[in-house]
Every structure is written in C-alpha cells, then in structure tokens.
Protein backbone atom coordinates (compact mmCIF):
# COMPACT_ATOMS: atom_id res chain seq x y z
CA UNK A 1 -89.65 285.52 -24.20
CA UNK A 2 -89.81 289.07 -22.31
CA UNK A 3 -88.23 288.41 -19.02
CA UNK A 4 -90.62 291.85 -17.29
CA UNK A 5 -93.53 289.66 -18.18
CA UNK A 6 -92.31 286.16 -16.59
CA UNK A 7 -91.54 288.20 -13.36
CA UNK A 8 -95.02 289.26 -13.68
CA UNK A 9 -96.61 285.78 -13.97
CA UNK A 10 -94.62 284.36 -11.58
CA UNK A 11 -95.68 287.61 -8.91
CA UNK A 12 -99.16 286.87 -9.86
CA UNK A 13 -98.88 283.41 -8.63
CA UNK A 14 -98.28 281.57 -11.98
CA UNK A 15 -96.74 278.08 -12.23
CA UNK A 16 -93.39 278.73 -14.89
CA UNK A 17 -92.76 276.09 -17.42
CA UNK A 18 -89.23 274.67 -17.07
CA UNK A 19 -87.99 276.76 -20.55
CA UNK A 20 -89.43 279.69 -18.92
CA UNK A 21 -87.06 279.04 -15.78
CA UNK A 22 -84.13 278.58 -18.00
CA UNK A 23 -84.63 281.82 -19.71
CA UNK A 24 -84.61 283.93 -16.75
CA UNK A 25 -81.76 282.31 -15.53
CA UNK A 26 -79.33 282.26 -18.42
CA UNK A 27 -80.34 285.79 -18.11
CA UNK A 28 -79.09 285.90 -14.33
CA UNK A 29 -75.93 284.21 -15.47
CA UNK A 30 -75.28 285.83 -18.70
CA UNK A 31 -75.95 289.94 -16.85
CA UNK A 32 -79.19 290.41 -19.48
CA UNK A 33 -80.94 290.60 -15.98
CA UNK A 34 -80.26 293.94 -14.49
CA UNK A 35 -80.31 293.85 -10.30
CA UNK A 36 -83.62 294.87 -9.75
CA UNK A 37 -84.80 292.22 -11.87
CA UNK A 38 -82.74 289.09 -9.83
CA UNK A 39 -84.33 290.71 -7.02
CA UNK A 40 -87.39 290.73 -7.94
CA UNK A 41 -87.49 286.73 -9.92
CA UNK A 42 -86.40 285.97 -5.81
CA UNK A 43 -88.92 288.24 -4.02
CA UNK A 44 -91.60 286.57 -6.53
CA UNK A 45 -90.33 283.16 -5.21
CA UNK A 46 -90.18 283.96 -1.50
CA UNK A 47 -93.63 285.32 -1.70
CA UNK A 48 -95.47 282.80 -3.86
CA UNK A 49 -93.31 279.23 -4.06
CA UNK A 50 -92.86 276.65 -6.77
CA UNK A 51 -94.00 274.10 -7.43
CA UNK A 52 -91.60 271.15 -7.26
CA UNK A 53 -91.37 270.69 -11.27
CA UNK A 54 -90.39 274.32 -11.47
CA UNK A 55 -87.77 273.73 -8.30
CA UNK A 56 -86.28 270.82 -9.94
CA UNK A 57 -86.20 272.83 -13.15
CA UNK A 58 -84.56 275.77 -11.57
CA UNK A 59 -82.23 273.74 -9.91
CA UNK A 60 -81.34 272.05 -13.56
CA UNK A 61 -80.88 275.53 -15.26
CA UNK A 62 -78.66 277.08 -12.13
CA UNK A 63 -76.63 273.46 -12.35
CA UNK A 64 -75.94 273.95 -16.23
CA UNK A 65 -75.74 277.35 -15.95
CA UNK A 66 -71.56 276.72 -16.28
CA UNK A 67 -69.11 274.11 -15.90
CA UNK A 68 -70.06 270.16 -14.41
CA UNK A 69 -66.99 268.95 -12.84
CA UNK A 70 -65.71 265.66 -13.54
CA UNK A 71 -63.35 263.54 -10.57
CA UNK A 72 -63.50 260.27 -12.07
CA UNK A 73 -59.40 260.48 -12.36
CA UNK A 74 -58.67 260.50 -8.82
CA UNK A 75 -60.41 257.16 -8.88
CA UNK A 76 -61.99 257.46 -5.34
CA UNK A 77 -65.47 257.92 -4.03
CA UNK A 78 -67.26 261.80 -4.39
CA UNK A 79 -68.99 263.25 -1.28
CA UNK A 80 -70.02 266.20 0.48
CA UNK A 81 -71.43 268.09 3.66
CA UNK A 82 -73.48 270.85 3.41
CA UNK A 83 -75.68 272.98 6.21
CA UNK A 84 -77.91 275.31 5.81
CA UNK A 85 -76.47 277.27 8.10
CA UNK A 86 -76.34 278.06 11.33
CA UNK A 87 -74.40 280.15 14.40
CA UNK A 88 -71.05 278.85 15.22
CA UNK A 89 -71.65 275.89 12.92
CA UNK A 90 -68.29 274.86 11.94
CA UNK A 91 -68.51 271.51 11.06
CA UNK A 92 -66.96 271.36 7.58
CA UNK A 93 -64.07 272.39 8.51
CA UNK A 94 -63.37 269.21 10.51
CA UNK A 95 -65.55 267.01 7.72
CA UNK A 96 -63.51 267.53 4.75
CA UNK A 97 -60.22 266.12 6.31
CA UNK A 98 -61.63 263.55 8.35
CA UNK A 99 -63.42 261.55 4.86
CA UNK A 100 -60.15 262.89 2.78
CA UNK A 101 -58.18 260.92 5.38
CA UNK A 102 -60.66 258.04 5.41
CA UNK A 103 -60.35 257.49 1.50
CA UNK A 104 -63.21 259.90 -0.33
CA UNK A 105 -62.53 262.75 -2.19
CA UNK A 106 -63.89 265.89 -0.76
CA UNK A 107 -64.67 268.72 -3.13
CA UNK A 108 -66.48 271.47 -0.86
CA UNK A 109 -67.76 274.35 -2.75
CA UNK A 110 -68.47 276.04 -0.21
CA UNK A 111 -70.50 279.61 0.36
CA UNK A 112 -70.39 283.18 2.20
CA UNK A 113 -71.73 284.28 5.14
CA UNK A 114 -75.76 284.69 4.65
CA UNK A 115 -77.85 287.13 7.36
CA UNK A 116 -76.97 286.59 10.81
CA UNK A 117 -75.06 282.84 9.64
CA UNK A 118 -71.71 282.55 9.30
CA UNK A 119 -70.33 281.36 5.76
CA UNK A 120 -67.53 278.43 5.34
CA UNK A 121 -65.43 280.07 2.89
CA UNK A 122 -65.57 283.36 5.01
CA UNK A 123 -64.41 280.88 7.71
CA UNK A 124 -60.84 279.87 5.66
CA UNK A 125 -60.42 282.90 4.54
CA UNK A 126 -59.45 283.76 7.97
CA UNK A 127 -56.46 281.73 7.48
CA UNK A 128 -53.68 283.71 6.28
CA UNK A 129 -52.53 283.39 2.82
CA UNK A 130 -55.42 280.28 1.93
CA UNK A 131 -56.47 280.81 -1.58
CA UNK A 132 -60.10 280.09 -1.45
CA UNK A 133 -61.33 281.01 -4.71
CA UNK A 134 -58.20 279.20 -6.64
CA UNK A 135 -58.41 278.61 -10.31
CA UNK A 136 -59.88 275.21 -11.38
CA UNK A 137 -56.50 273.66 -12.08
CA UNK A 138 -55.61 274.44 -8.57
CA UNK A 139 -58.41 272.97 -7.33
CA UNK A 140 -57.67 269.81 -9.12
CA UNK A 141 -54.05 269.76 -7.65
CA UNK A 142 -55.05 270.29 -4.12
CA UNK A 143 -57.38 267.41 -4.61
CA UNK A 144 -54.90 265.13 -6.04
CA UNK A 145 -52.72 266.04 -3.35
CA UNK A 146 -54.64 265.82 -0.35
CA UNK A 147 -58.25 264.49 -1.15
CA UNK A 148 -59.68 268.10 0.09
CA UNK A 149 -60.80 271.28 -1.26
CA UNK A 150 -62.63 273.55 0.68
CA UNK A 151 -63.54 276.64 -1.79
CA UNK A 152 -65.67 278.65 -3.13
CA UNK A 153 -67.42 278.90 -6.42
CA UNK A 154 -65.13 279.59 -9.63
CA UNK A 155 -66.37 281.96 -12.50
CA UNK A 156 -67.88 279.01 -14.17
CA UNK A 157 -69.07 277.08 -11.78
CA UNK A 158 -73.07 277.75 -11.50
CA UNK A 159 -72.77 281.36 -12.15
CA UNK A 160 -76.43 282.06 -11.75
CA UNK A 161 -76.25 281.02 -8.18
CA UNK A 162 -73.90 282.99 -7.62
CA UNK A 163 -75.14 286.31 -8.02
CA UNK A 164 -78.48 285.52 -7.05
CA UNK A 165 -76.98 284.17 -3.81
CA UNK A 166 -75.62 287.59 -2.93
CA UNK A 167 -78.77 289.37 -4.36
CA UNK A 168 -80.49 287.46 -1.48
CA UNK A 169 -78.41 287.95 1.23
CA UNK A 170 -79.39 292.08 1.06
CA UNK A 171 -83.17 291.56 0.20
CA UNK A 172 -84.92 289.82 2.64
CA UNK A 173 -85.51 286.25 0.55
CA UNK A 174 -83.21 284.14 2.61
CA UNK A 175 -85.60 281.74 3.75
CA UNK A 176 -87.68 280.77 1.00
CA UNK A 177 -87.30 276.92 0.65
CA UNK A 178 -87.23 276.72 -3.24
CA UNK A 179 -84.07 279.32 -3.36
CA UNK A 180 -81.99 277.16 -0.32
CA UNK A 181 -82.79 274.10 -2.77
CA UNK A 182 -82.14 275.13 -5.66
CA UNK A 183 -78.82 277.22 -4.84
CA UNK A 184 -77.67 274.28 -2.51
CA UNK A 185 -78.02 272.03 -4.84
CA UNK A 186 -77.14 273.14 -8.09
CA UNK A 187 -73.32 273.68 -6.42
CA UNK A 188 -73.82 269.92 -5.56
CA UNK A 189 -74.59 268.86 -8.50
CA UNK A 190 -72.36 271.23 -10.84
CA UNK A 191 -69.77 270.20 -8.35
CA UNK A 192 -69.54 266.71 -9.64
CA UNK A 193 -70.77 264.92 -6.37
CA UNK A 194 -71.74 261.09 -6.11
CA UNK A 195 -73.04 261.16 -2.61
CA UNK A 196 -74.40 264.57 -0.21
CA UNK A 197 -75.30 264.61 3.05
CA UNK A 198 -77.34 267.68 4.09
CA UNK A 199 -77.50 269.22 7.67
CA UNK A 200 -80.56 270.75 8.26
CA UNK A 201 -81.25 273.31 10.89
CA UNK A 202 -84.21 274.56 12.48
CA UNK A 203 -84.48 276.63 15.67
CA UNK A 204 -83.65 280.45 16.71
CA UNK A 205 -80.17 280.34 14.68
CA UNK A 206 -81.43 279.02 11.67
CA UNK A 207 -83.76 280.06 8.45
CA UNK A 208 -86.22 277.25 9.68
CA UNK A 209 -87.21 278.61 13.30
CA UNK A 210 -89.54 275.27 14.07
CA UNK A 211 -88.99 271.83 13.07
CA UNK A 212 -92.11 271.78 10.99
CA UNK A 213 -90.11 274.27 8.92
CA UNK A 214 -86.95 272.28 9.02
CA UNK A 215 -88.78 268.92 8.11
CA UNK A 216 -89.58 270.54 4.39
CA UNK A 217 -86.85 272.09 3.68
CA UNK A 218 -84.81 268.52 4.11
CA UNK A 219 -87.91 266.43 2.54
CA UNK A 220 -87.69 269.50 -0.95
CA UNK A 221 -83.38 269.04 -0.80
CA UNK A 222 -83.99 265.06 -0.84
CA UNK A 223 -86.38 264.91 -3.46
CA UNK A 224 -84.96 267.24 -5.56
CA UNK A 225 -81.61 265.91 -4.98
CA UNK A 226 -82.24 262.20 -5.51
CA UNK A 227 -84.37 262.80 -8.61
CA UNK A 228 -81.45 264.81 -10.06
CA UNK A 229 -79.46 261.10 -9.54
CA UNK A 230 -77.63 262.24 -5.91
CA UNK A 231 -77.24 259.50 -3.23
CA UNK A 232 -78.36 261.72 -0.75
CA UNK A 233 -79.57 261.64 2.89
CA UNK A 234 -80.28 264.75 5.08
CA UNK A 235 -80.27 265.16 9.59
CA UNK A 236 -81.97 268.04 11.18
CA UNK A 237 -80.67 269.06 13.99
CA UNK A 238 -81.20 271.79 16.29
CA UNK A 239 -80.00 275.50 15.92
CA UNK A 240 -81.48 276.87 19.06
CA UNK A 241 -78.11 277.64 20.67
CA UNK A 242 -75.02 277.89 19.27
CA UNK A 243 -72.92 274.91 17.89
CA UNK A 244 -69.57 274.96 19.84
CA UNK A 245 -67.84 276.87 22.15
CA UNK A 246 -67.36 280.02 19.75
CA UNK A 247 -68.75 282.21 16.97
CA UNK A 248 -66.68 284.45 14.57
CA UNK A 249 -64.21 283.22 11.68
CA UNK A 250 -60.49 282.82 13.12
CA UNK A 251 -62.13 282.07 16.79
CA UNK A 252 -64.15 279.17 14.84
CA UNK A 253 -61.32 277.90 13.13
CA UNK A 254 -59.30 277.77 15.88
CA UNK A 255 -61.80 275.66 17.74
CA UNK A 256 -61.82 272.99 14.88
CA UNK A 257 -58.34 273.12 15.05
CA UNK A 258 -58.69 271.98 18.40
CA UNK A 259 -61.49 269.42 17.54
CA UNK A 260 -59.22 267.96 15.09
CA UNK A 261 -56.16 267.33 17.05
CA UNK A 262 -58.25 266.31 20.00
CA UNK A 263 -57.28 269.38 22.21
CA UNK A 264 -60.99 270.22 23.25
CA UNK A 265 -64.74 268.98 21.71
CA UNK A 266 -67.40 270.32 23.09
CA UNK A 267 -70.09 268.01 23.39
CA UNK A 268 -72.77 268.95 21.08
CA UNK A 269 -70.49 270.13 18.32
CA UNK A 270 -69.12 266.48 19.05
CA UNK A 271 -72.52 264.76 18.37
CA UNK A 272 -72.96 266.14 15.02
CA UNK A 273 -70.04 266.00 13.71
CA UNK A 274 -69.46 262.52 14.43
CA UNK A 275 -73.21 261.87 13.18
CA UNK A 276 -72.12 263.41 9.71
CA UNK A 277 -69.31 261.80 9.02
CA UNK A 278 -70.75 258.49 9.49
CA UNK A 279 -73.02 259.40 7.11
CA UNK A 280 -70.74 260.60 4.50
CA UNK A 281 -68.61 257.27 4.86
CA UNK A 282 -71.90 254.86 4.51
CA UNK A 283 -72.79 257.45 1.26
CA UNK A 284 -69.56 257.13 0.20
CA UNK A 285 -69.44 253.04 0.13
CA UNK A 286 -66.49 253.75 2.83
CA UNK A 287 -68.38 251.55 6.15
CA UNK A 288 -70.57 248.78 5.45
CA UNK A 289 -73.17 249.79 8.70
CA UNK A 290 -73.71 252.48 10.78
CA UNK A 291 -71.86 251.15 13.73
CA UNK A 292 -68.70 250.35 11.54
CA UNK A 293 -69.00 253.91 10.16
CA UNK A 294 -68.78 255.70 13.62
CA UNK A 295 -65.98 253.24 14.69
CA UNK A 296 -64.08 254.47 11.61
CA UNK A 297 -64.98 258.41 12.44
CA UNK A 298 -62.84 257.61 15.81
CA UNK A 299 -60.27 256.22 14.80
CA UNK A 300 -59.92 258.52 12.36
CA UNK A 301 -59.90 261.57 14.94
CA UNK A 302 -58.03 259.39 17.59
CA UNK A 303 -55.38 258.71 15.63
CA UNK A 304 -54.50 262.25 14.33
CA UNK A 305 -54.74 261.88 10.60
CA UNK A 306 -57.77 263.94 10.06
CA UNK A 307 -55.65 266.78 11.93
CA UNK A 308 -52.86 266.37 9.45
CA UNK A 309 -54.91 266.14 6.62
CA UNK A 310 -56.41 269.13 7.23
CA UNK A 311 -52.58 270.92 7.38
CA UNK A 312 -52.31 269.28 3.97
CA UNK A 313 -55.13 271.21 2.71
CA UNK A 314 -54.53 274.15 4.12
CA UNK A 315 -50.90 274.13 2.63
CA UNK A 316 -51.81 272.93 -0.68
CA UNK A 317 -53.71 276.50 -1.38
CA UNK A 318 -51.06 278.45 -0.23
CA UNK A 319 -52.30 278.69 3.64
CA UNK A 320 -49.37 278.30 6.13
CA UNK A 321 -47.47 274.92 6.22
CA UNK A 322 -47.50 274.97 10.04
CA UNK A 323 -51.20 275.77 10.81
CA UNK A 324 -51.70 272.56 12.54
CA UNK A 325 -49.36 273.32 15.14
CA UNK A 326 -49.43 276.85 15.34
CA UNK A 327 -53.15 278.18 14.67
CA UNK A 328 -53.12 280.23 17.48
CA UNK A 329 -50.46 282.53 16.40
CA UNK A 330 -51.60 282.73 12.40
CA UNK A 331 -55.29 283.61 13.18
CA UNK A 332 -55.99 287.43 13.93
CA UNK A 333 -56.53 288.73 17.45
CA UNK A 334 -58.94 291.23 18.63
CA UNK A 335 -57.20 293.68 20.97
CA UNK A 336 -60.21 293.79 23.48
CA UNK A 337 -62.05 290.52 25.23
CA UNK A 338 -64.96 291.55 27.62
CA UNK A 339 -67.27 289.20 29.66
CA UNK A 340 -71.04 288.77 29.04
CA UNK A 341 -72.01 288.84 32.59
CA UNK A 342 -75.97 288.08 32.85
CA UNK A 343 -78.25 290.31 34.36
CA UNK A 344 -79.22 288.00 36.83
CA UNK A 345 -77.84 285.02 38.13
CA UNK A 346 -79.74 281.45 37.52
CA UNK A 347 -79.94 278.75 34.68
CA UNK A 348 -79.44 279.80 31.09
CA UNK A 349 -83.13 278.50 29.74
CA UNK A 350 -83.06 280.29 26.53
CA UNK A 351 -80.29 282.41 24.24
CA UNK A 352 -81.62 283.42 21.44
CA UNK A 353 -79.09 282.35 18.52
CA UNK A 354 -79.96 284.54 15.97
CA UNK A 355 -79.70 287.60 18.02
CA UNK A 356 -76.11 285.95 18.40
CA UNK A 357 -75.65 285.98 15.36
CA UNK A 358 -76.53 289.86 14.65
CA UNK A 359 -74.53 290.55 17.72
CA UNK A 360 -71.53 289.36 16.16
CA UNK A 361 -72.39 291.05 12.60
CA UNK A 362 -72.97 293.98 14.71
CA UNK A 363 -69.16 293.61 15.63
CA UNK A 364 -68.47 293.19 11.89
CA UNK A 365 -67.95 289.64 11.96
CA UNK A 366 -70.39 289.63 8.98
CA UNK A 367 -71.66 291.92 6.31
CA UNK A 368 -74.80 293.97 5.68
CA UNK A 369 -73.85 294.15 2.09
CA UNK A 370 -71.78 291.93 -0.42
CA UNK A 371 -69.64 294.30 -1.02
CA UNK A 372 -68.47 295.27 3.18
CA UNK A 373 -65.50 293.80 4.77
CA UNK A 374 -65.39 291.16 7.53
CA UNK A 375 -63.00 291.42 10.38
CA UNK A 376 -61.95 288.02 11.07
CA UNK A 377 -60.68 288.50 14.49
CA UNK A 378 -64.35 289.68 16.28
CA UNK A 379 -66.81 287.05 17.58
CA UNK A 380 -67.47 285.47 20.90
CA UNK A 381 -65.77 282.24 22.84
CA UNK A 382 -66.53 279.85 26.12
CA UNK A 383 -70.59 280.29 24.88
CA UNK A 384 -72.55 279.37 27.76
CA UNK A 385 -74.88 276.41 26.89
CA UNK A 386 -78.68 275.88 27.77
CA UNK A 387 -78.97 274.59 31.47
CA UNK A 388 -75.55 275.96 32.48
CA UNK A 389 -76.03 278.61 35.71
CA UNK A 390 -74.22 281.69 35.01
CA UNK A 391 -73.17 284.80 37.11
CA UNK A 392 -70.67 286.68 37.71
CA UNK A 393 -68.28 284.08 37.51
CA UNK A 394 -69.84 282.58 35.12
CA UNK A 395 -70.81 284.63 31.80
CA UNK A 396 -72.93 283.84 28.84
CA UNK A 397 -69.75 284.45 26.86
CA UNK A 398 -66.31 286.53 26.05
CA UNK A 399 -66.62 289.10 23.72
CA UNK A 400 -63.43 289.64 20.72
CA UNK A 401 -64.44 293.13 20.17
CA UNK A 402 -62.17 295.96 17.86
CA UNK A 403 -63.19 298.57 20.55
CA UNK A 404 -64.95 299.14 24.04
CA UNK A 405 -67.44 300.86 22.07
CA UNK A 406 -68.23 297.71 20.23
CA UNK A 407 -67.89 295.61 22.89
CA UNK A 408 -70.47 297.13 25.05
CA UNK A 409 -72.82 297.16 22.17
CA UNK A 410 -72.57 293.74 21.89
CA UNK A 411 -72.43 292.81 25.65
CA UNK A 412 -76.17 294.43 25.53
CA UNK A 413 -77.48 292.63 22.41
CA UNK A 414 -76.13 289.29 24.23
CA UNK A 415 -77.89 289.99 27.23
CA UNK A 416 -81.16 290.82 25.77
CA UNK A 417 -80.85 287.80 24.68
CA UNK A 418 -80.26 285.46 27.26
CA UNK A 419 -83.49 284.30 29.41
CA UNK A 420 -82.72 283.48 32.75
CA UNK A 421 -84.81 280.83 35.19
CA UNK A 422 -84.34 279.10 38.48
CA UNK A 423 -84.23 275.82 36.98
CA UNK A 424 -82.73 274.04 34.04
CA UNK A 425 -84.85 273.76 31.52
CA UNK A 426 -85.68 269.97 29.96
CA UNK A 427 -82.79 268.52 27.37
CA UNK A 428 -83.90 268.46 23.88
CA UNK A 429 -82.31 266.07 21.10
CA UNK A 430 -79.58 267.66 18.89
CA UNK A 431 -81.06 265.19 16.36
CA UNK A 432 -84.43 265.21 15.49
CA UNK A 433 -84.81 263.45 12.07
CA UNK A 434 -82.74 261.09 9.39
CA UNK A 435 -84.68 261.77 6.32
CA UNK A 436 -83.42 259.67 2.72
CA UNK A 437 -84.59 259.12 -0.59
C-alpha cells in the first residue's frame, strides 16, 4: 500500500476498506507518517466523513495500535466518564472519587486541553507534584490503592491517537464526528473499560454548537462503542454557558475541591454531576434503579468519602498528602484579579462560551500549539449565569490575569461577549437527551 495514494482516495471522497485504515494508522503510530501526512488523513476526514464501517475500523486500529489493559485483579467493576469537552467542565475530577469510593474501579485516561476547551489532565497537572503521565506500574498501584487514576495516555497506550490528537488541536479538524469517536473511544477501549458513560455537549462552548449536532455525535459514540462490546450510555447536555462557577486549571480544581467536601455546588455543575454518576453506578452493576443510584451519589458526597478519596488519589501519584484540606494554598495564584463589569446593566441573556473559552487561552490558560506552556493560575471565577442581572455590583466575572495588560484584554473579549436584555430570558434543560445502545 502507498499511504500518498490512500490520502488521495480518501480526499476524493472514497470509502477506505478497514486494512486500508490500519495501514495508515500503524503508520501514524509507528512515525512512517511524516506531519503533513497525519494532517492531511484528518483534514480528508473532517472534510468528507466515514462511513460507520470505516469509523468502527479506525477506532479498532487506533485501539490496537498499543497496549489493552487488563483490571480483572482488582476484582471490582470497570467504568468511566468522558466529555467531549466543554468550558469550565470539571466534572471528572469529582467522578473518579465519588464511584472509587462507591466500589468501581476508575481508570481515567484522560486528555489535553483541545481549542478553546479545557483538558482534564491539564486540569491535575495544576496540582503540585501529581504525576499524571506515571509509568504503567504506577498506575496499577494507585489503582490498587485507591480505586482512581486520573492520567493521561502512556507511550503504549493507543499511540496513534495520540499524536493525531495533537495534530488536530493546531489544524482546524476538531469537530469532525468520526475523529471525536474514534479518538474517544479507542482510549476507552485500550483502557480496559467494562462500562462508559459519555457526556455530550452541544451549544456555544462545545464542538457541537446545536443539538442536532450533539444528537450524532452521541448516537456515532454509542454505536460504535456498543458494537466494539462497551456497556455504554451517553447524556447531552448543554454547553451554552459555562459549567460552574470558574474556568482555568487550579481555579477549576479548587472548585471541585469544594464540590467534593460540600463547601459550595453550584447548581448546574450540581445537576450533571449527580446525573453522571448515577449513571456510572447503574453501568457499573453498583444501584439496582435509577432512584437507588442517585440516593447512593448523596450519600456518597454527604458523607465525605468521595472528598477523601480523592486526597487518596492525589497522594498516591505523588500530589500533596494534604490537598484536601489545604487546596487553596497548593494551587498557583495569579497576582492580579479584575472585575468584568458589563457594559450595560440588565439580565445576562446570552454569554457566548466559546469566546470564554478563547478569552481565557488568550490569558494563556491554554495553548495555540502542543508544544506552548499553560499557566495554571489564569482563568476566571464567580461566572455570572444566564438570567442573573449584572452591573456594577454585579460582574459577568473576576478575571486571574498575569498582568493588567492581560487582564484588560480579556475584560474586552468577555464583554463582547455578554448580551444584555431587560428581561430574563426562558430556562432551558441542562439535559436534553439519554441516548443507549
């Protein structure tokens, strides 16, 4: 097989044959694809699809493109979370410890910041000293020892995915549904899951803008993921604001902190949090209903062993052995926090989430390029919500900003954002859809 004329089949529109598929991306995981070529197998995809044969088999060939995992030992049910992503969406980081502490085993490979999105493992590796790309035999150790392991891909573990999830981060092929599938997914699967429940996102903040959008990218990770033998089950849920109170990495992990130990939980981060869990413990064979399973969720969270469980983690991968009780004062600091006044006053009726998002890559909470740096102090806090009146007294949000500079830049990106009216506008549901196989 020449791989320069696959690329050129698939740009012309042609269906691939499943070897086909597996040739280019051995090549993608072996480096006999040079950059430009990764780039343009995803560009041909954005542009022109698959089929769902050829998804399936991509997502096959990026799955056994390294190591399958194994967690039979540990002799406990296998499940996992996964969005596809969204602005101040920081949901696993509460997930993990609250089914670890409820009996499953959690093992959440776990990705980086994509576009204007924040990334899970950027998220804990705001915590000082967490290892989150630990060797495998770590990773089996902090599972043993806590149930949880939130982490990102090892050398072996689907290595095509990978590198072409960073090639697609810098060239504009995000969004295409048969990538998300296949590179959510073949983690899953290579991962050694028995059970995933997906959260997908449509709205302003997300890859899917309308619910049309969100609707088949769930139906193509259920299919896909059930034929490849997952128990699986998916939500969508809106992404038109932000989820929380906050957006950047240490300001984000400070408010699950918070979540976990019951200190503050804002509403709609709340909702969906709950709403996922339940699902992971009826997945997991850990609540025999639905009402049993969101009983369980609160008593979980009510009685503080989530909270601790998630100290475990943290300590088992060399994070601090304190961070329960003293996040604050581990988690960097910007030195400057500025108000988001509005220009006018009135009811928030719109605030665009992805321009959120960019505002708070803008601060360099993100990165324009694999390779750049994220400062884990910047982002924004106290988010104003859709149908809350701001003014003066009132912002659309606090700024964490390195300088004034910054912050001002920011302060205008968030206000060009934010649509002011003289009434609230009507509530929408957080959760549109339960889709399953």
């Amino acid at each position: 097989m020449i791989t320069k004329e696959i690329l050129a089949r698939k740009r012309d529109g042609a269906t691939l044959a499943a070897d086909e598929i597996a040739f280019l991306v051995r090549g993608i995981a072996d480096g006999a694809m040079t950059e430009g070529q990764v780039a343009a197998f995803a560009m041909a995809i954005c542009c022109r699809g698959m089929v769902p044969a050829e998804c399936v088999a991509l997502t096959d060939a990026m799955t056994r493109s390294g190591r399958v995992l194994d967690w039979r030992e540990l002799g406990k049910p296998v499940v996992d979370k996964h969005s596809t992503g969204g602005v101040g969406d920081k949901t696993s980081l509460m997930l993990a410890p609250i089914l670890a502490a409820a009996g499953a085993a959690v093992p959440m490979i776990s990705g980086r910041g994509l576009g204007h999105t924040g990334g899970t493992l950027d998220k804990m590796d705001a915590i000082p000293g967490y290892q989150s790309r630990p060797s495998l035999d770590r990773i089996r150790a902090a599972m043993a020892a806590t149930g949880a392991a939130m982490v990102g891909q090892t050398d072996d573990l689907a290595p095509a995915d990978r590198r072409l999830y960073a090639i697609r981060d810098t060239t504009g092929t995000v969004e295409s549904i048969p990538l998300i599938t296949a590179s959510i997914l073949s983690k899953k699967l290579a991962a050694g899951l028995g059970g995933l429940v997906l959260d997908v996102k449509y709205g302003s903040g997300a890859f899917m803008t309308d619910a049309r959008g969100g609707h088949d990218l769930a139906q193509s990770l259920v299919d896909v993921g059930s034929g490849a033998g997952l128990k699986i089950t998916a939500l969508l849920t809106d992404m038109d604001e932000v989820l929380g109170d906050s957006v950047g990495h240490s300001l984000e992990v400070l408010e699950a902190v918070r979540y976990l130990t019951g200190e503050a939980r804002e509403p709609r981060l709340d909702e969906v949090t709950r709403a996922l869990a339940a699902e992971m413990l009826l997945l997991a064979g850990l609540a025999r209903d639905a009402a049993q399973a969101a009983m369980r969720v609160g008593d979980l969270l009510a009685s503080g062993v989530a909270a601790e469980k998630f100290g475990q983690m943290v300590a088992s991968l060399d994070g601090p052995t304190d961070f329960i009780e003293r996040a604050g004062q581990h988690l960097s600091v910007a030195p400057i926090v500025r108000p988001v006044r509005p220009r006018a006053a009135g009811f928030l009726t719109a605030f665009d989430a992805r321009q959120v998002g960019l505002a708070v890559l803008a601060l360099g909470g993100g990165r324009h390029a694999p390779s750049d740096q994220i400062d884990y102090a910047v982002g924004l806090e106290r988010c104003a919500r859709l149908g809350d009146r701001v003014d003066a007294d009132r912002p659309l949000a606090f700024v964490h900003a390195r300088s004034e500079a910054a912050a001002e830049r920011a302060i205008a990106l968030l206000q060009a954002a934010a649509s002011i009216g003289d009434t609230a506008p009507a509530e929408r549901p957080l959760i549109l859809e339960r889709l399953e196989s």
